[in-house]
Protein backbone atom coordinates (compact mmCIF):
# COMPACT_ATOMS: atom_id res chain seq x y z
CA UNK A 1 -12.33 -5.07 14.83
CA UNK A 2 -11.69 -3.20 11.50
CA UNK A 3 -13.39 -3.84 8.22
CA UNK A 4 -11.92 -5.64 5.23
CA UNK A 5 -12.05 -3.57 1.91
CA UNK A 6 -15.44 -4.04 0.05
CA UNK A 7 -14.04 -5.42 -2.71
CA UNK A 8 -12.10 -8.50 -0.80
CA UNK A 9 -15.42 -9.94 0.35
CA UNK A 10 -15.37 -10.97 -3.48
CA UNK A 11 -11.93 -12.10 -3.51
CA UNK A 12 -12.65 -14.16 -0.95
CA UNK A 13 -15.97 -15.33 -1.96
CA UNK A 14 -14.39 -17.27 -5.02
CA UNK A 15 -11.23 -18.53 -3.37
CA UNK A 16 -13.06 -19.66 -0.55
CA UNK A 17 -15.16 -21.79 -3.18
CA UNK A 18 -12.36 -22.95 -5.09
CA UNK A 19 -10.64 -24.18 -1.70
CA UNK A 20 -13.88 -26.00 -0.31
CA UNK A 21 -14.28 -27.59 -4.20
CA UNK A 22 -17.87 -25.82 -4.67
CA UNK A 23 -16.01 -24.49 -7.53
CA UNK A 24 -14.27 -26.67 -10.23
CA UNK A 25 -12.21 -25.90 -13.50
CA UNK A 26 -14.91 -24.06 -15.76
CA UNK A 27 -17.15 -23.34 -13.32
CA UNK A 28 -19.43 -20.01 -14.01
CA UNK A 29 -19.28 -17.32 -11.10
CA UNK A 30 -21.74 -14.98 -9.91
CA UNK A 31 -21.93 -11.96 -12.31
CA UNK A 32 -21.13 -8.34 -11.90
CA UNK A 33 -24.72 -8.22 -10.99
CA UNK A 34 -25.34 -11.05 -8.67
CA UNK A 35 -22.30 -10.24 -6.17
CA UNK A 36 -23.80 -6.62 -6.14
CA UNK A 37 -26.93 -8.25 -4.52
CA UNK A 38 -25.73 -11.02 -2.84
CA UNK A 39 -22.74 -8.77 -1.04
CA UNK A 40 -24.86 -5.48 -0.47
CA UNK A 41 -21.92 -3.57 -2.94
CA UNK A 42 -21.70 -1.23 -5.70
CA UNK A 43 -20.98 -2.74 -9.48
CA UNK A 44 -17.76 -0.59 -9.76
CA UNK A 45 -16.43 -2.82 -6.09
CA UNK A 46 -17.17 -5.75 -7.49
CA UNK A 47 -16.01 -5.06 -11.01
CA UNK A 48 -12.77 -4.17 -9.62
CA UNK A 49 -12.53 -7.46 -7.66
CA UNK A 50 -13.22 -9.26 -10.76
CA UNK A 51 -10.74 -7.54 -12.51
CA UNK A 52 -7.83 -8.60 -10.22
CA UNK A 53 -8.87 -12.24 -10.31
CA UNK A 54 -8.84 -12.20 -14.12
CA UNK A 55 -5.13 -10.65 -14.31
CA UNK A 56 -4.06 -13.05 -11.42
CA UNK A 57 -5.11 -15.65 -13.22
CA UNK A 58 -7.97 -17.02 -11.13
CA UNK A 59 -10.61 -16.67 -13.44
CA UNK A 60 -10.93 -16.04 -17.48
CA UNK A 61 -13.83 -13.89 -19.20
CA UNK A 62 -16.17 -15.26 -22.21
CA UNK A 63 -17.38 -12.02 -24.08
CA UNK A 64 -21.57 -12.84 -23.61
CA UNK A 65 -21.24 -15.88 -21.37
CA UNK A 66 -19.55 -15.13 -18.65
CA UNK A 67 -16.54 -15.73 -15.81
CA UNK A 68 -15.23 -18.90 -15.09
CA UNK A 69 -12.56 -20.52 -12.75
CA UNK A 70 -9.35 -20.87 -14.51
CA UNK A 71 -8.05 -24.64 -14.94
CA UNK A 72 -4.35 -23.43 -14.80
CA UNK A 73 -5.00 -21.52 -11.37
CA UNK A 74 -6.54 -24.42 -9.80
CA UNK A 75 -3.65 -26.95 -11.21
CA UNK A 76 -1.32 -24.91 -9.28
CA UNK A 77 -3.22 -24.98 -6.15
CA UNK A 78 -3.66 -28.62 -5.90
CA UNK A 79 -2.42 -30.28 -2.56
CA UNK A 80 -2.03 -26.90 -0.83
CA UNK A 81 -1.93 -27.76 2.54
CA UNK A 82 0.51 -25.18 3.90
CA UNK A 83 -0.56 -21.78 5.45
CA UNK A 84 0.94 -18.69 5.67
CA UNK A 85 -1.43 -15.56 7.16
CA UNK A 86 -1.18 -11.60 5.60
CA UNK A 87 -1.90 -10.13 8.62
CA UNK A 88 -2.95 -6.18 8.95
CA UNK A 89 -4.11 -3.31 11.16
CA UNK A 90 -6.86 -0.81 11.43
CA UNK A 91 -5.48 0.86 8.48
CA UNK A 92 -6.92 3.13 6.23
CA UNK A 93 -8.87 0.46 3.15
CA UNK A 94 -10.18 2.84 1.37
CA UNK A 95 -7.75 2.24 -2.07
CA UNK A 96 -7.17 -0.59 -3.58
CA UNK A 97 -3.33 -1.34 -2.13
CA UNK A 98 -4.80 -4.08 -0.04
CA UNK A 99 -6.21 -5.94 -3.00
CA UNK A 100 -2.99 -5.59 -4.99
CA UNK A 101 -0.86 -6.60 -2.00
CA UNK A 102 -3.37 -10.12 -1.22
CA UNK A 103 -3.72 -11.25 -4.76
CA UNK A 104 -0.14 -11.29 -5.59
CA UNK A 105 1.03 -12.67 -2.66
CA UNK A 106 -1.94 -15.54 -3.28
CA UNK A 107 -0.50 -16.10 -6.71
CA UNK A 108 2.91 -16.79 -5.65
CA UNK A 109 1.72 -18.84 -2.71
CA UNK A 110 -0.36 -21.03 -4.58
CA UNK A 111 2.52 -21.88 -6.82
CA UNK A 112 4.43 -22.92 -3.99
CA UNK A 113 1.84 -25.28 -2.56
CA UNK A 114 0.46 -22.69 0.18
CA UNK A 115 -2.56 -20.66 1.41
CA UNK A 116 -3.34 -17.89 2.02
CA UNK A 117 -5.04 -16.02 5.46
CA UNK A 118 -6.21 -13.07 5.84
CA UNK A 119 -6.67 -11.46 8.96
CA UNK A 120 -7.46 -7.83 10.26
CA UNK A 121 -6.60 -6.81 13.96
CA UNK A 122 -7.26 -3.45 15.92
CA UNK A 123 -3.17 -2.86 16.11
CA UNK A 124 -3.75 -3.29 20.25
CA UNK A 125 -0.17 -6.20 20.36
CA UNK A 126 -1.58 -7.84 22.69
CA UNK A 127 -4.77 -8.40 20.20
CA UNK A 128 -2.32 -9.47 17.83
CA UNK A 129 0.06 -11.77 20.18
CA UNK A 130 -3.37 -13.55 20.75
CA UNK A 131 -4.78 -13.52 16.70
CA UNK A 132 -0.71 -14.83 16.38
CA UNK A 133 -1.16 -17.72 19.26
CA UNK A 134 -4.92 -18.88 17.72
CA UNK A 135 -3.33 -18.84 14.30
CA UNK A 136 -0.17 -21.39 15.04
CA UNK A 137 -2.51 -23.29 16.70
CA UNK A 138 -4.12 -23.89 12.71
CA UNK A 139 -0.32 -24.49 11.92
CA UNK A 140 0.45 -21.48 9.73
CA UNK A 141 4.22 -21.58 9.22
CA UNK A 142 4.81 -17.56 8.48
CA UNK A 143 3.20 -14.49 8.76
CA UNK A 144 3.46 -11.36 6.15
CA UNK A 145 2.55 -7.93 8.19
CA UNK A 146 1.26 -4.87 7.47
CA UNK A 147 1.42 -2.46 10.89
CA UNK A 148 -0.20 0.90 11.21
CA UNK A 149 2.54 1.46 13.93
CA UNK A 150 5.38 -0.59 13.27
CA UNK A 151 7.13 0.70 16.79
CA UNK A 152 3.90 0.26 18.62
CA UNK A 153 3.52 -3.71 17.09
CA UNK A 154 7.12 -4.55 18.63
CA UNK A 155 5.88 -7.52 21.49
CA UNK A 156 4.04 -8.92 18.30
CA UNK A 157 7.45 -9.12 16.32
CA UNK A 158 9.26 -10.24 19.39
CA UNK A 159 6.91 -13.32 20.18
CA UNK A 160 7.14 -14.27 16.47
CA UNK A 161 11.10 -13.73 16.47
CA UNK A 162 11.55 -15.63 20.37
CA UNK A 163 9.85 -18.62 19.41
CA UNK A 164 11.39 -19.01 15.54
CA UNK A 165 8.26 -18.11 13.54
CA UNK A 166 9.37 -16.67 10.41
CA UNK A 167 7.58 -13.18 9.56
CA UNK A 168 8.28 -10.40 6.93
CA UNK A 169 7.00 -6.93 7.00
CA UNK A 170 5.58 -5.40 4.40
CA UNK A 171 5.61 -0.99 3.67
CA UNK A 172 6.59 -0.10 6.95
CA UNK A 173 8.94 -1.31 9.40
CA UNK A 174 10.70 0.27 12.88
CA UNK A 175 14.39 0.26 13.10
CA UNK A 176 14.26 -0.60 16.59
CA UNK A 177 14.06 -4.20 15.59
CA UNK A 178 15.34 -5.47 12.58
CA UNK A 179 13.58 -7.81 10.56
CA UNK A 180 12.71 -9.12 7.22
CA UNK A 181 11.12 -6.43 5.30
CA UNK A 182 9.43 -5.39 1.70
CA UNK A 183 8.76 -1.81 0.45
CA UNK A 184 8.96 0.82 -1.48
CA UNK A 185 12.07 2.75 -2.29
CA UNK A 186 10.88 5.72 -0.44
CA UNK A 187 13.75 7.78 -0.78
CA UNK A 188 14.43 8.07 -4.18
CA UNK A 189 10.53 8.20 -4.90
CA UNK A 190 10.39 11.74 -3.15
CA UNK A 191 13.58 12.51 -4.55
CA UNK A 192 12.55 12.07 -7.92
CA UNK A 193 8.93 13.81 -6.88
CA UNK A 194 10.84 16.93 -5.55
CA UNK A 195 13.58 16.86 -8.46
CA UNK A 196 10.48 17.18 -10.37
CA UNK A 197 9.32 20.42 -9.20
CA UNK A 198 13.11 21.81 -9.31
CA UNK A 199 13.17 21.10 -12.94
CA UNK A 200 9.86 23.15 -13.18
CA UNK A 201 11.96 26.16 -11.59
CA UNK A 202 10.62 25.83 -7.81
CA UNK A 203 12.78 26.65 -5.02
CA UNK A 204 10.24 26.91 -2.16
CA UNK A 205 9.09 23.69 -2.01
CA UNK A 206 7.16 22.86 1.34
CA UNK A 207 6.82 19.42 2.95
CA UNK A 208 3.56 17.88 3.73
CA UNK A 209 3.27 14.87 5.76
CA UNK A 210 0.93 12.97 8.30
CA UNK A 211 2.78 10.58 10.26
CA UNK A 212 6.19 11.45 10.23
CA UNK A 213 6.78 8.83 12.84
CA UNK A 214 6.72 6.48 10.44
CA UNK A 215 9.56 4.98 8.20
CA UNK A 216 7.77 5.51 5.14
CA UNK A 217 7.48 9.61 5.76
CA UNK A 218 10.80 9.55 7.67
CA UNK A 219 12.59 7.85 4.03
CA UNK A 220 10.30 9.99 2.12
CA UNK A 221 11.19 13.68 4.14
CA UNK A 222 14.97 12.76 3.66
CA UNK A 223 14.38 11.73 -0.05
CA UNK A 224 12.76 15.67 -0.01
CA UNK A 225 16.01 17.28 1.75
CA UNK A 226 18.36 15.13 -0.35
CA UNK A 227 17.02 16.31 -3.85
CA UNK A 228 17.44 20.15 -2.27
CA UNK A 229 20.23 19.90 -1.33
CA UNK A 230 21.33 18.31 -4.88
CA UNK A 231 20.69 22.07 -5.94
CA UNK A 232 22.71 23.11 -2.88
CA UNK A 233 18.72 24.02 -1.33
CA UNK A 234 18.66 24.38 2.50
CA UNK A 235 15.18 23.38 4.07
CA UNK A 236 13.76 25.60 5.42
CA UNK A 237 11.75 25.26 8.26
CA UNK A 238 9.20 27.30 8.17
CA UNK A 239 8.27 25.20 4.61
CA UNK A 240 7.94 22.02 6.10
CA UNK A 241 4.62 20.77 7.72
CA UNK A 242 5.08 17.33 9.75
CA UNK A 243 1.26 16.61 10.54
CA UNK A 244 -1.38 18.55 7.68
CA UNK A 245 -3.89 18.24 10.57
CA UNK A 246 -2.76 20.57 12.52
CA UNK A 247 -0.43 22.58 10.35
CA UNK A 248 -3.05 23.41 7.69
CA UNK A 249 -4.02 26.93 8.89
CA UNK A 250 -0.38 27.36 8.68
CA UNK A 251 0.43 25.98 5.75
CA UNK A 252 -2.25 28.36 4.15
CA UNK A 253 -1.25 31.46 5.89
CA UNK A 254 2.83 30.99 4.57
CA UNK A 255 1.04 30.25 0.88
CA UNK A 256 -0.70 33.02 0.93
CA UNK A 257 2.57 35.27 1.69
CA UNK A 258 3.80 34.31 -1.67
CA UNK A 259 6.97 32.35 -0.50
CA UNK A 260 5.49 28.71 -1.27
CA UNK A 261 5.16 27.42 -5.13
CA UNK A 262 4.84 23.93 -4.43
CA UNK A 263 4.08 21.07 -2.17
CA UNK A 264 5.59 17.84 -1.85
CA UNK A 265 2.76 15.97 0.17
CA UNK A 266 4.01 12.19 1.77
CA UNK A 267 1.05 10.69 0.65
CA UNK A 268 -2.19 11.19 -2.15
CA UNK A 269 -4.05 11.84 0.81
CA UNK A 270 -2.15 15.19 1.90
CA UNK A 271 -1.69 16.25 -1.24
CA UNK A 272 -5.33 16.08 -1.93
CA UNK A 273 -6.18 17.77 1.57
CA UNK A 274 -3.37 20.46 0.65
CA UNK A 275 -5.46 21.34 -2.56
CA UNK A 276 -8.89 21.54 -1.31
CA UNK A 277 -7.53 24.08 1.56
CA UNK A 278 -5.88 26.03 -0.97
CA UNK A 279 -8.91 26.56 -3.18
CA UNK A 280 -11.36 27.18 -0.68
CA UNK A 281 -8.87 30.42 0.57
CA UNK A 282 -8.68 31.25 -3.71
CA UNK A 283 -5.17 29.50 -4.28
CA UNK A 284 -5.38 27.48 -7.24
CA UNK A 285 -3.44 24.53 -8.28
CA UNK A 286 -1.22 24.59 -10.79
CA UNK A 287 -1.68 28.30 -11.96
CA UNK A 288 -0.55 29.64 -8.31
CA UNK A 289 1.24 26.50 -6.78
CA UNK A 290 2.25 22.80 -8.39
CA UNK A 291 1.54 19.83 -5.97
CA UNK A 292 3.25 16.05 -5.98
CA UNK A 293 1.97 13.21 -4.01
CA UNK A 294 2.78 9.61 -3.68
CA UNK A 295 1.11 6.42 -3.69
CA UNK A 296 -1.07 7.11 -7.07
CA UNK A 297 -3.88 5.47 -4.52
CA UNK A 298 -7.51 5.09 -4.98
CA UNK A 299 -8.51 8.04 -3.28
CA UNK A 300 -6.87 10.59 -5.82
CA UNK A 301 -9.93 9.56 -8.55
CA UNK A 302 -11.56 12.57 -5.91
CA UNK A 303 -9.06 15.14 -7.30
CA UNK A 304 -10.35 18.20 -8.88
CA UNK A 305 -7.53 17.84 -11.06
CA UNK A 306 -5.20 14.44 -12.09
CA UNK A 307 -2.70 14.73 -9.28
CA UNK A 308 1.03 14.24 -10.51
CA UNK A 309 2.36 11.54 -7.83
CA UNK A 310 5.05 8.81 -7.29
CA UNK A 311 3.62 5.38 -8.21
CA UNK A 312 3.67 2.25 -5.71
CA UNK A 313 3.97 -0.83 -7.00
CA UNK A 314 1.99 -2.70 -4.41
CA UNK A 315 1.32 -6.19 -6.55
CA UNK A 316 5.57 -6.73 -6.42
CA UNK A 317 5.72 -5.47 -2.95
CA UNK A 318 2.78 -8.92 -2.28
CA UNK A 319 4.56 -10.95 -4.94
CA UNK A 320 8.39 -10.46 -3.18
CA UNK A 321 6.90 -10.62 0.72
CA UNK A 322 5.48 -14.09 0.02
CA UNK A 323 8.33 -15.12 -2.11
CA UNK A 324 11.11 -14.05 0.91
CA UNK A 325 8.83 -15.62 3.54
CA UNK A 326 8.66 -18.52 1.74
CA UNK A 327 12.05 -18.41 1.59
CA UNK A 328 12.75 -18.12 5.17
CA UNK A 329 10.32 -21.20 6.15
CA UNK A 330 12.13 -23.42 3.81
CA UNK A 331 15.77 -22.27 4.84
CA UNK A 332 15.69 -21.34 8.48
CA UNK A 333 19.21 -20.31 8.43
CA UNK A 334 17.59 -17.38 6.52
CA UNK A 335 15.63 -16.11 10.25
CA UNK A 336 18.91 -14.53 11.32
CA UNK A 337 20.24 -13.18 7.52
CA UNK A 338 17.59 -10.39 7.44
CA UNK A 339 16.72 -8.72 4.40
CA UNK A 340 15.31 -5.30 3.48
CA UNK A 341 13.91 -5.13 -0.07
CA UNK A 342 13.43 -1.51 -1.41
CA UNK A 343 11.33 -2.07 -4.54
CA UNK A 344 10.54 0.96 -7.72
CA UNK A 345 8.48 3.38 -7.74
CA UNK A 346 7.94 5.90 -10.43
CA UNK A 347 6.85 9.36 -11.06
CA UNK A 348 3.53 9.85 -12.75
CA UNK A 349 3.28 13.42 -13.91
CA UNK A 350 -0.42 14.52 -14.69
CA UNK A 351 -1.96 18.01 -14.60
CA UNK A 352 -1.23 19.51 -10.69
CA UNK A 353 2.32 20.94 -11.69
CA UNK A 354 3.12 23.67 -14.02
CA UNK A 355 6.92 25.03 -14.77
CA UNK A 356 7.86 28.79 -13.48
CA UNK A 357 8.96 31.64 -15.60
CA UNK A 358 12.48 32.41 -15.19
């Protein structure tokens, strides 16, 4: 079974109080302090749980006295009786997308009079059908999913869809089976990323990715292509590297030839993998070659330097999931009138690109 992030054992922690009435209106929490020791976790974890709960409203600060539980929060939890489940995958936890993602979709939730489960599976469907089966049997009404493998999850989605339970995927989805979905506008996120490093003079622009098997890299490669070609720019294919695991040797060896300026990685991740391979063979970012990821995730506070990358706004992305399914469970006309929500992103340029002489 996979881990939940660190910092939703906190999350958690407090809602789980405020459901079971251990905590009332203007109740005092644990400190910064106290969940450190009680939860075996660093200050920064817990500091950045605490923050979400303040700006979701869950909780309110007192400069020298302390948190409490917000009055206004619980008023609009009263009588919440309905459950819906966020259910997820072994995926990567290590940034704080999952956080963003379960607070806002608790916030919306508990203004509609429902509750919110969490639960982490290994991905295995037939895991999942079963987590699915136990969960109904609680009477949730809905289920908002987050899939590693969206193709691989498909007998999951099909037992939900056969017997009428209303679902929503969130990030990632597999056109092999339409459904309710929530993301990112992948496309035109890379295409402004890549029209980024055009209107710093690069031509050769490579393609990084990981998983191009997924929707989000597939949206995000084309977004790539399309803002090429906007400069009548052919890809070329000897510029584009599908999986940085294995193409990495590569991807250094064509650098070093002097064709490459920049990289376009598909995630924070790449691009951050990109740069450390690049300096340890002497190739420095941005005087030899600009980089661009996406996600502006956790992980990229480990940059060497501020890595320009395309923003996801992963607190709508929880806020609209939980508002369509909520949708569909009150109007089940809505199961068969799918809809695909692309949501903003935006480019966030910092220090990893640098324009070309001319």
């Amino acid at each position: 079974m996979a881990k939940y992030p660190k910092y939703q054992m906190v999350i958690d922690y407090v809602l789980d109080k405020i459901k079971s009435g251990d905590l009332k209106a203007g109740d005092k929490i644990p400190s910064e302090s106290e969940f450190s020791q009680i939860m075996n976790i660093s200050n920064i974890t817990v500091r950045k749980a605490m923050s979400e709960l303040v700006n979701s409203g869950i909780i309110y600060r007192i400069k020298g006295k302390g948190s409490f539980v917000s009055d206004k929060f619980l008023q609009s939890g009263r009588n919440t009786n309905r459950l819906v489940t966020f259910m997820f995958s072994d995926i990567d936890v290590r940034d704080n997308a999952y956080i963003e993602l379960i607070i806002s979709m608790q916030k919306y939730l508990m203004s509609q009079n429902f509750s919110l489960i969490v639960e982490c599976t290994d991905g295995d469907s037939q895991s999942e059908i079963s987590s699915i089966k136990n969960l109904l049997s609680k009477n949730v009404e809905g289920f908002i999913i987050y899939s590693k493998e969206p193709k691989n999850c498909i007998p999951s989605y099909k037992f939900l869809h056969d017997n009428n339970i209303p679902f929503v995927l969130v990030d990632r989805y597999t056109p092999l089976f339409p459904c309710n979905f929530v993301g990112s506008n992948d496309h035109d996120g890379a295409f402004a990323a890549t029209h980024h490093l055009l209107k710093l003079n690069h031509t050769n622009i490579a393609f990084v990715g990981s998983h191009l098997s997924l929707s989000t890299e597939q949206e995000r490669f084309a977004g790539y292509k399309d803002a090429l070609a906007s400069m009548s720019l052919e890809v070329n294919p000897e510029n584009c590297f599908p999986d940085y695991k294995v193409d990495l040797d590569r991807l250094v060896a064509n650098t070093k030839k002097g064709g490459i300026t920049a990289f376009f990685a598909a995630n924070d991740h790449c691009a951050l993998k990109v740069m450390n391979a690049l300096y340890s063979e002497g190739i420095r970012v941005p005087d030899d070659v600009s980089i661009v990821g996406f996600g502006d995730s956790e992980v990229i506070k480990h940059s060497m330097i501020p890595l320009t990358t395309v923003k996801q706004f992963f607190d709508e992305i929880g806020y609209a999931s939980a508002k369509l399914l909520v949708q569909v469970i009150n109007n089940s006309s809505r199961f068969y009138d799918y809809a695909h929500l692309s949501l903003r992103t935006k480019l966030i340029i910092r220090d990893t690109t640098r324009k070309l002489s001319v």
